[in-house]
Protein backbone atom coordinates (compact mmCIF):
# COMPACT_ATOMS: atom_id res chain seq x y z
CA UNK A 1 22.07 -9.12 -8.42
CA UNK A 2 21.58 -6.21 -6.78
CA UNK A 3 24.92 -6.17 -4.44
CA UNK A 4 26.38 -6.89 -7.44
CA UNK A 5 25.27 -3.76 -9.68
CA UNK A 6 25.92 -1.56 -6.69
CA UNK A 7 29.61 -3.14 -6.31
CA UNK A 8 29.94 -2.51 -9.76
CA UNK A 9 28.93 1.20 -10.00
CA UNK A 10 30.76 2.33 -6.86
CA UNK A 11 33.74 0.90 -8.35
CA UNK A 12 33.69 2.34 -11.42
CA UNK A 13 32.85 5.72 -10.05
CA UNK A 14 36.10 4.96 -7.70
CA UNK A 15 37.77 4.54 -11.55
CA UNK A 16 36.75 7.68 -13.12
CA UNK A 17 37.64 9.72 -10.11
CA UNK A 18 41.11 7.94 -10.09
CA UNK A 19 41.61 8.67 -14.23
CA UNK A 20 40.92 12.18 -13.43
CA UNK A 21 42.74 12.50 -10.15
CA UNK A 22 46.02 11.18 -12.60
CA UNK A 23 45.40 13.76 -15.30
CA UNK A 24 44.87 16.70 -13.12
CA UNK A 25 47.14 18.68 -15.73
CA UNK A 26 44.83 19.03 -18.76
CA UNK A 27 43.07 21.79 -19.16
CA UNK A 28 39.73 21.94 -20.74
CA UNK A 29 37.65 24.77 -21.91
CA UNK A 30 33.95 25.04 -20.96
CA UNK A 31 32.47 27.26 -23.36
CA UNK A 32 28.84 28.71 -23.26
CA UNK A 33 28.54 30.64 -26.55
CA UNK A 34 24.75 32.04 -25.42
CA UNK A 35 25.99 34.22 -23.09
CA UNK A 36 29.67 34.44 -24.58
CA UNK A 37 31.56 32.75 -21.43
CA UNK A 38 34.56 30.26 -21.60
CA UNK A 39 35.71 28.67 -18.21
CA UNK A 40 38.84 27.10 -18.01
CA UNK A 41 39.25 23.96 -15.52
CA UNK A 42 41.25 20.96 -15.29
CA UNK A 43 39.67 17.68 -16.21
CA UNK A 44 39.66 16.77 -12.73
CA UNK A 45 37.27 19.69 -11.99
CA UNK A 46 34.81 19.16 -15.05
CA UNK A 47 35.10 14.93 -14.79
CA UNK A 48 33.79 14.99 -11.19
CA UNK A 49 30.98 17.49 -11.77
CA UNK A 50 30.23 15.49 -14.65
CA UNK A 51 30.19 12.25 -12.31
CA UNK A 52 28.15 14.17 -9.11
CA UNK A 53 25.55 15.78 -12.22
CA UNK A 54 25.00 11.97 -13.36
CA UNK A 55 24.53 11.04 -9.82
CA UNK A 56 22.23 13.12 -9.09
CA UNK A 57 20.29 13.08 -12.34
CA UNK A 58 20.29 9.30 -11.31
CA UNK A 59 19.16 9.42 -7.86
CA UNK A 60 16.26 11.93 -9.49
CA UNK A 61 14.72 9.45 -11.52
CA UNK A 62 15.01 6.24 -8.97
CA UNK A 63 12.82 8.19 -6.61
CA UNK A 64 10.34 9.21 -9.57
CA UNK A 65 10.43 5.43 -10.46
CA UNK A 66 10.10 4.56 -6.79
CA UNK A 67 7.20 7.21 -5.86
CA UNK A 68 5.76 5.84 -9.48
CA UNK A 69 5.40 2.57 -8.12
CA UNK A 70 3.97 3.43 -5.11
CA UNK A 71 0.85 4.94 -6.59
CA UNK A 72 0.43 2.35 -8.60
CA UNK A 73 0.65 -0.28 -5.65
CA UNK A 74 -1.93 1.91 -3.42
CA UNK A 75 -4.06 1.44 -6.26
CA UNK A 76 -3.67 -2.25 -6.51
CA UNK A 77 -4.26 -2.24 -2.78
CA UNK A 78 -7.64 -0.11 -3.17
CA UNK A 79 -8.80 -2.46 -5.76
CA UNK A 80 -8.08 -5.73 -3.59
CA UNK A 81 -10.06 -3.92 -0.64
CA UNK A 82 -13.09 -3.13 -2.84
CA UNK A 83 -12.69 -6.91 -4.42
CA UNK A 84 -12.75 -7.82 -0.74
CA UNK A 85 -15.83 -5.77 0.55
CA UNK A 86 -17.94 -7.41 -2.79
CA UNK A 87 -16.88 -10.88 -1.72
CA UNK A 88 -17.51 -10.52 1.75
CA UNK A 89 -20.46 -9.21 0.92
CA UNK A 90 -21.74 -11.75 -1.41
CA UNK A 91 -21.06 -14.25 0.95
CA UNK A 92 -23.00 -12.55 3.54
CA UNK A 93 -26.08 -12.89 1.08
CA UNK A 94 -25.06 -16.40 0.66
CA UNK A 95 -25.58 -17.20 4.25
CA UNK A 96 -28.87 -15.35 4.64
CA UNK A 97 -30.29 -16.92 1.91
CA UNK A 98 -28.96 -20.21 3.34
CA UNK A 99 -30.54 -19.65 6.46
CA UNK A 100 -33.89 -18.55 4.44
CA UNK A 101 -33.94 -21.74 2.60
CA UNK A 102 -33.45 -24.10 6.35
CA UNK A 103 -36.34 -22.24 7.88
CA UNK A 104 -38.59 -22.88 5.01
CA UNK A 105 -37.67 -26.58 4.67
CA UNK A 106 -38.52 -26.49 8.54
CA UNK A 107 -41.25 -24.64 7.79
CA UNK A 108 -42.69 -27.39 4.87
CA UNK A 109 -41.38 -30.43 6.88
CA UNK A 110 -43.62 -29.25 10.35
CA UNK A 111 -46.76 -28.71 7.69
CA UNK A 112 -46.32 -31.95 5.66
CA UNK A 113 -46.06 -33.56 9.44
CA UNK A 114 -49.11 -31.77 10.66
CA UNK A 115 -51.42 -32.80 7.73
């Protein structure tokens, strides 16, 4: 799925740059009425710095997303580590106490024996 969506937008950016790259005739005017300024560019001009601002702007948020995720999977990993520590450590216990419990049945069997 992924080859395919990445197949899919490279051609289509191939197809905007070709629509413009055939209409490099029209004009268009850019006009900024803040600080009273009008540009004048052909379509070709304003299409593919439409298409490299929406690639960018694109690329921008996949590495938020992507950093985003990363955070959130070192924190997954902390938690698994602390889950880890508790249960080795409650199985430690579990083997002392274990151990506890043979020496005292030892312990009752050698009286009971001796009496």
């Amino acid at each position: 799925m992924k080859y395919v969506l990445g197949t899919l937008s490279v051609f289509l950016l191939f197809a905007v740059v070709i629509m413009a790259w055939n209409n490099p005739s029209a004009v268009i005017a850019l006009s900024v009425p803040i600080i009273k300024l009008t540009i004048f560019t052909n379509s070709f001009v304003y299409v593919v710095g439409v298409l490299l601002l929406g690639c960018l702007s694109g690329l921008l948020f996949g590495i938020s997303f992507v950093l985003g995720q990363k955070e959130t999977i070192s924190a997954y990993k902390r938690q698994l580590e602390k889950l880890s520590v508790v249960k080795e450590t409650n199985q430690s216990r579990v083997e002392v106490l274990e151990a506890k419990i043979k020496t005292l049945e030892t312990a009752l069997q050698q009286s009971l024996d001796n009496n």
